[in-house]
C-alpha atoms as a PDB file:
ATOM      1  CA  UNK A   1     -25.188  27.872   0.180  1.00  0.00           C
ATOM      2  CA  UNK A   2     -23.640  24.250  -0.526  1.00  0.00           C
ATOM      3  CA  UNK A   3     -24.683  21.850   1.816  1.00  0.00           C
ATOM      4  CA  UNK A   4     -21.539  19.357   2.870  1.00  0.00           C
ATOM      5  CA  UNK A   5     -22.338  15.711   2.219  1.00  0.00           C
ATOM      6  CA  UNK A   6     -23.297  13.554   5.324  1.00  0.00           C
ATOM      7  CA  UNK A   7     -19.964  11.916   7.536  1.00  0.00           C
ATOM      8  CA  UNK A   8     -21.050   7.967   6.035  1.00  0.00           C
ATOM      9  CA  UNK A   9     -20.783   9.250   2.357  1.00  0.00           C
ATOM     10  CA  UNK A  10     -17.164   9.794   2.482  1.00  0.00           C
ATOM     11  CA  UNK A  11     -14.344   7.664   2.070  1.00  0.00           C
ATOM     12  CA  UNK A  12     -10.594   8.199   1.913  1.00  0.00           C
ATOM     13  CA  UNK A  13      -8.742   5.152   0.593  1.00  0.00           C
ATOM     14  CA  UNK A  14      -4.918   5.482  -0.225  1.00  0.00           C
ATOM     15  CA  UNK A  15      -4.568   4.754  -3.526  1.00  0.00           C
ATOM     16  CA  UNK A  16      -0.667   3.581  -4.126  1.00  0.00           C
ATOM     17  CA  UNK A  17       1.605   3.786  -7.561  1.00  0.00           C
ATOM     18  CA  UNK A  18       4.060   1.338  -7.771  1.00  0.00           C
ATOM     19  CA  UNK A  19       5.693   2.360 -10.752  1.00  0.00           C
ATOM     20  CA  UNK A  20       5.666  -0.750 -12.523  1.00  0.00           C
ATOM     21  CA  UNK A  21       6.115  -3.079  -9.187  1.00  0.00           C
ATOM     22  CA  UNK A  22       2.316  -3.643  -8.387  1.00  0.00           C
ATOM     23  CA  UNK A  23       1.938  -7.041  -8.816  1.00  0.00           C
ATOM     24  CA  UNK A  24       5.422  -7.818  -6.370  1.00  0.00           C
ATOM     25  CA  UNK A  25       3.983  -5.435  -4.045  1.00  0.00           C
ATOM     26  CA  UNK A  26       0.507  -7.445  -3.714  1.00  0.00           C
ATOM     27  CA  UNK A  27       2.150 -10.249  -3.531  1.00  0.00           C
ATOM     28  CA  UNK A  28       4.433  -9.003  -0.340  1.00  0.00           C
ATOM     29  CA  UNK A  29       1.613  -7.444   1.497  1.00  0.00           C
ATOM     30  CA  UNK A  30      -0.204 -10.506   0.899  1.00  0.00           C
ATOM     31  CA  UNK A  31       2.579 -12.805   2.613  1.00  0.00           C
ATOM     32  CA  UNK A  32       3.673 -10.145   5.339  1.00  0.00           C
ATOM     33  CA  UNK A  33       0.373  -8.667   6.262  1.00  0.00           C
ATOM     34  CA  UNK A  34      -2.306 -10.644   5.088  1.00  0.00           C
ATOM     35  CA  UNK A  35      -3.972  -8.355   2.063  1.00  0.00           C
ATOM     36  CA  UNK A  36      -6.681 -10.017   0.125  1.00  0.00           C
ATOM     37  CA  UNK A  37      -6.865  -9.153  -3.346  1.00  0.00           C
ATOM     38  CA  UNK A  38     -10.349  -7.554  -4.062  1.00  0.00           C
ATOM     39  CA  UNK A  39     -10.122  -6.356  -7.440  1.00  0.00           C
ATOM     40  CA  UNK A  40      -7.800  -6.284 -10.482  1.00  0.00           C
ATOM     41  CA  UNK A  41      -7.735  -5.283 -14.064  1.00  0.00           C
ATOM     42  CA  UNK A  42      -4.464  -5.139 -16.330  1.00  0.00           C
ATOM     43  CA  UNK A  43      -3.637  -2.518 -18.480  1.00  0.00           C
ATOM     44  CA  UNK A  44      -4.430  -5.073 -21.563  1.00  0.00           C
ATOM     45  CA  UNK A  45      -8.039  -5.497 -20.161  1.00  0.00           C
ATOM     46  CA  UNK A  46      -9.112  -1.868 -20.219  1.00  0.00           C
ATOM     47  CA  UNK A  47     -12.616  -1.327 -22.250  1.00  0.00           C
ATOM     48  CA  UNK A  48     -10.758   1.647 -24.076  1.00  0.00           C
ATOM     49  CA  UNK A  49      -7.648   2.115 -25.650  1.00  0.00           C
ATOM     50  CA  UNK A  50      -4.692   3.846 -24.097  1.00  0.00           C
ATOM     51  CA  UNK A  51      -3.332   7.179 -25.399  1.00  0.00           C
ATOM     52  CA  UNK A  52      -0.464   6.764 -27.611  1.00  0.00           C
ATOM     53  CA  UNK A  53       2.893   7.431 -25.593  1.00  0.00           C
ATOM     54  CA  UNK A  54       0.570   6.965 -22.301  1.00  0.00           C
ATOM     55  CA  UNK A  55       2.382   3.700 -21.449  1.00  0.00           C
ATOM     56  CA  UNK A  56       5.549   2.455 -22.589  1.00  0.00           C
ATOM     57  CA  UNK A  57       5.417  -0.752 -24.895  1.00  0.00           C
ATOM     58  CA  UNK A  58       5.445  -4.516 -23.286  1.00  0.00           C
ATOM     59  CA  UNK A  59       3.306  -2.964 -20.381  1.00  0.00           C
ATOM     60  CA  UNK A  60       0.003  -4.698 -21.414  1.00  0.00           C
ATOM     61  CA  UNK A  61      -0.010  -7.423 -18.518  1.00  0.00           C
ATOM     62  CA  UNK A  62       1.361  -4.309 -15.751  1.00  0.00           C
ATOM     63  CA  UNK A  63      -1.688  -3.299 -13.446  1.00  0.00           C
ATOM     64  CA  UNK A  64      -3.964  -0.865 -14.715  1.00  0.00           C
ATOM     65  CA  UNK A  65      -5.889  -0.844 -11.032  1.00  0.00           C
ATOM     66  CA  UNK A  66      -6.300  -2.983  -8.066  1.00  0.00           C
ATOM     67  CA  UNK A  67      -7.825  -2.929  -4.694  1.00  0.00           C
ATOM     68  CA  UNK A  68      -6.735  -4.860  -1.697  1.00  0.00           C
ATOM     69  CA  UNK A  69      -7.889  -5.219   2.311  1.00  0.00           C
ATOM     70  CA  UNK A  70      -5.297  -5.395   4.904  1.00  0.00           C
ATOM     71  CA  UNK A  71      -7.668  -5.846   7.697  1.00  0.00           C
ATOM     72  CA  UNK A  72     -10.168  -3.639   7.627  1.00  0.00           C
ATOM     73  CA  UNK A  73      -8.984  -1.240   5.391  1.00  0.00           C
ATOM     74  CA  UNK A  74      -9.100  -1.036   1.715  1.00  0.00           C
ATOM     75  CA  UNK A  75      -6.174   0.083  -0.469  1.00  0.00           C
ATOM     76  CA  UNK A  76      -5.890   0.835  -4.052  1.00  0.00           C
ATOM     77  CA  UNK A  77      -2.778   0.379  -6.334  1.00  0.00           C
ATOM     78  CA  UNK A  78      -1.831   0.656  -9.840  1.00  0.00           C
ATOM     79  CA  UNK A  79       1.275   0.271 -11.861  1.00  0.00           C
ATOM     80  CA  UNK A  80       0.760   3.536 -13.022  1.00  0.00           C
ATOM     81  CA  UNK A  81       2.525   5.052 -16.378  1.00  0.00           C
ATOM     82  CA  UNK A  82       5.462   2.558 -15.443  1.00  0.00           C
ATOM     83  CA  UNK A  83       7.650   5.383 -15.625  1.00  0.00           C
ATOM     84  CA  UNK A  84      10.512   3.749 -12.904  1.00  0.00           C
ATOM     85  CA  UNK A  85      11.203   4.147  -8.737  1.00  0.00           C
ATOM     86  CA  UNK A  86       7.860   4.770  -6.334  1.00  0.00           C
ATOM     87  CA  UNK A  87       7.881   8.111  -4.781  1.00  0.00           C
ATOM     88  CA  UNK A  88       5.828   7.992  -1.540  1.00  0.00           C
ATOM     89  CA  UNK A  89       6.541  11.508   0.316  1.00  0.00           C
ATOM     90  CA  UNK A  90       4.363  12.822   2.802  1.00  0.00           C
ATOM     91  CA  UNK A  91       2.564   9.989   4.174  1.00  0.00           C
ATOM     92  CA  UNK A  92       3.175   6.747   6.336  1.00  0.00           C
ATOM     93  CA  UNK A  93       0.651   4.042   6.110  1.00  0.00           C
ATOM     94  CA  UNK A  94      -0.166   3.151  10.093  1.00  0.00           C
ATOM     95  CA  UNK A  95      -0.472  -0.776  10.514  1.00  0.00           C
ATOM     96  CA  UNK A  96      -2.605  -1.044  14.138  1.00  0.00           C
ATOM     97  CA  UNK A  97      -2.114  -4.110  15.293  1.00  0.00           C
ATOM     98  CA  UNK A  98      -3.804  -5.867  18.800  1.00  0.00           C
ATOM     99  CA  UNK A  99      -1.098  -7.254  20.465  1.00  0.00           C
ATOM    100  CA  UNK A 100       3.486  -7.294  20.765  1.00  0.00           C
ATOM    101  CA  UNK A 101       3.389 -10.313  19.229  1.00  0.00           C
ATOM    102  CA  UNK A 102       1.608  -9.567  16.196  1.00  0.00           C
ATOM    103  CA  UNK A 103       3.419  -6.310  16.286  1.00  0.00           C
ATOM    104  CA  UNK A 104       6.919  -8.012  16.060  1.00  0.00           C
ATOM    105  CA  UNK A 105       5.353 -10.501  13.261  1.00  0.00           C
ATOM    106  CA  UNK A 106       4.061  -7.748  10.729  1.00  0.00           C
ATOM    107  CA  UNK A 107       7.389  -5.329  11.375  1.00  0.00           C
ATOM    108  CA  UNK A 108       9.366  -8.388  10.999  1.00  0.00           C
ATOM    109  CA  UNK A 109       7.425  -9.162   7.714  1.00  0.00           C
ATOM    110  CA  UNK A 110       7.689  -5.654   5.923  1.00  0.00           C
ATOM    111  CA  UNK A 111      10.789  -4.953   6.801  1.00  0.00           C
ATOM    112  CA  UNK A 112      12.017  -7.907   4.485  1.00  0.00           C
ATOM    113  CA  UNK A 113      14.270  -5.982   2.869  1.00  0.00           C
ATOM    114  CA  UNK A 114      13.065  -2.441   4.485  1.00  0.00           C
ATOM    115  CA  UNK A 115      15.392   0.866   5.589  1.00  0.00           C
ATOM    116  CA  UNK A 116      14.522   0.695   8.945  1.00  0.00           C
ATOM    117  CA  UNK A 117      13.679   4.380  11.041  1.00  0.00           C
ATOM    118  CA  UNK A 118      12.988   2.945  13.905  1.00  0.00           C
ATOM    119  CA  UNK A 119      13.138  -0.401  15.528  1.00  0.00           C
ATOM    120  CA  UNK A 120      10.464  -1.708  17.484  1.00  0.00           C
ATOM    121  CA  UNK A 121      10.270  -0.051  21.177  1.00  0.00           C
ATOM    122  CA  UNK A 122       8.164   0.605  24.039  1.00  0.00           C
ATOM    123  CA  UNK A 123       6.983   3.790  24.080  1.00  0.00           C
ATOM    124  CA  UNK A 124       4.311   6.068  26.290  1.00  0.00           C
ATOM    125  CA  UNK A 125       1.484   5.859  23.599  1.00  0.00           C
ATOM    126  CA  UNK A 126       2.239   1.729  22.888  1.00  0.00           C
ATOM    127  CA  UNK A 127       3.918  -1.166  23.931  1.00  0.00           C
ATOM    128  CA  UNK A 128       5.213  -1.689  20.905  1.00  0.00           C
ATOM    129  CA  UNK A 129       6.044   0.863  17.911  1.00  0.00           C
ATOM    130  CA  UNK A 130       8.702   0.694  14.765  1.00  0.00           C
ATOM    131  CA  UNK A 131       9.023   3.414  11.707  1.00  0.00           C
ATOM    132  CA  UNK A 132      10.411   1.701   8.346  1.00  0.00           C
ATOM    133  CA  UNK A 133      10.232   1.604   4.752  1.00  0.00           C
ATOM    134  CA  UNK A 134       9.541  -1.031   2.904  1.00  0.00           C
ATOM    135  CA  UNK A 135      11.248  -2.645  -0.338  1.00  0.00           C
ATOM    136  CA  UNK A 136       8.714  -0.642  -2.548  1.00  0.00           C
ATOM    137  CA  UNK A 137       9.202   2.914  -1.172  1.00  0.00           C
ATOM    138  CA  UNK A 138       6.474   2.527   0.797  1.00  0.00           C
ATOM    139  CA  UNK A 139       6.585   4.411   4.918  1.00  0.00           C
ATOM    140  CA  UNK A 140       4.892   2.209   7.508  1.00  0.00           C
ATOM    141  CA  UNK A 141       4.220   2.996  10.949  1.00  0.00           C
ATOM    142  CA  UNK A 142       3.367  -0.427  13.099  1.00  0.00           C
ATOM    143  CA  UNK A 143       1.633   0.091  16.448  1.00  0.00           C
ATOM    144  CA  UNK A 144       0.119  -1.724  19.222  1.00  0.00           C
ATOM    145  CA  UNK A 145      -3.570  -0.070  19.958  1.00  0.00           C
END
């Protein structure tokens, strides 16, 4: 019988493809929600070479993997195969914030730009809660704890 490793061994970290928009997406997360860069390497930098027809040409300085903290959490991104538009179905990153007024600041901030879902409202579970999508493809829920 397999034994199941312990709870503090695993991790989940989304790891986001930006289709060829990584670096303006880093840079937007850091200016609307704080990220700190952690980690980056470009395709160009990669110890081995890429298959042929893997990436399209002139995508040398694109990101070949990054990692960024927005708060406590820790992201990954790429600029994958560069292959065009972000497809990001089936989840919704959930920004938790402490307070309205840091709620109103971050929705404010991602939604430079954003299809809004819903705008920021009281609601039974928080005092403050908004649904939109940013400029990138990317679903965010923001909630007050």
């Amino acid at each position: 019988m397999k034994t199941s490793p312990t709870q503090s061994s695993l991790h989940i970290r989304p790891y986001l493809f930006f289709a060829g928009r990584c670096e303006e997406a880093i840079e937007f997360y850091k200016a609307a929600v704080g990220a700190q860069v952690t980690a980056l390497m470009r395709n160009k930098e990669s110890p081995e070479p890429h298959h042929p027809g893997m990436l399209p040409p002139g995508s040398e300085n694109k990101i070949m993997h990054a990692e960024f903290q927005i708060g406590e959490t820790a992201l990954m991104a790429s600029d994958g195969r560069c292959q065009g538009k972000p497809n990001f179905q089936g989840i919704t990153l959930s920004l938790v914030v402490r307070d309205d007024a840091e709620a109103e600041r971050s929705f404010a901030a991602l939604g430079e730009g954003a299809a809004i879902q819903q705008p920021l409202i009281t609601t039974f579970f928080s005092s403050r809660f908004g649904l939109l999508t940013d400029r990138f493809g990317v679903p965010w829920m923001v909630v007050v704890a």
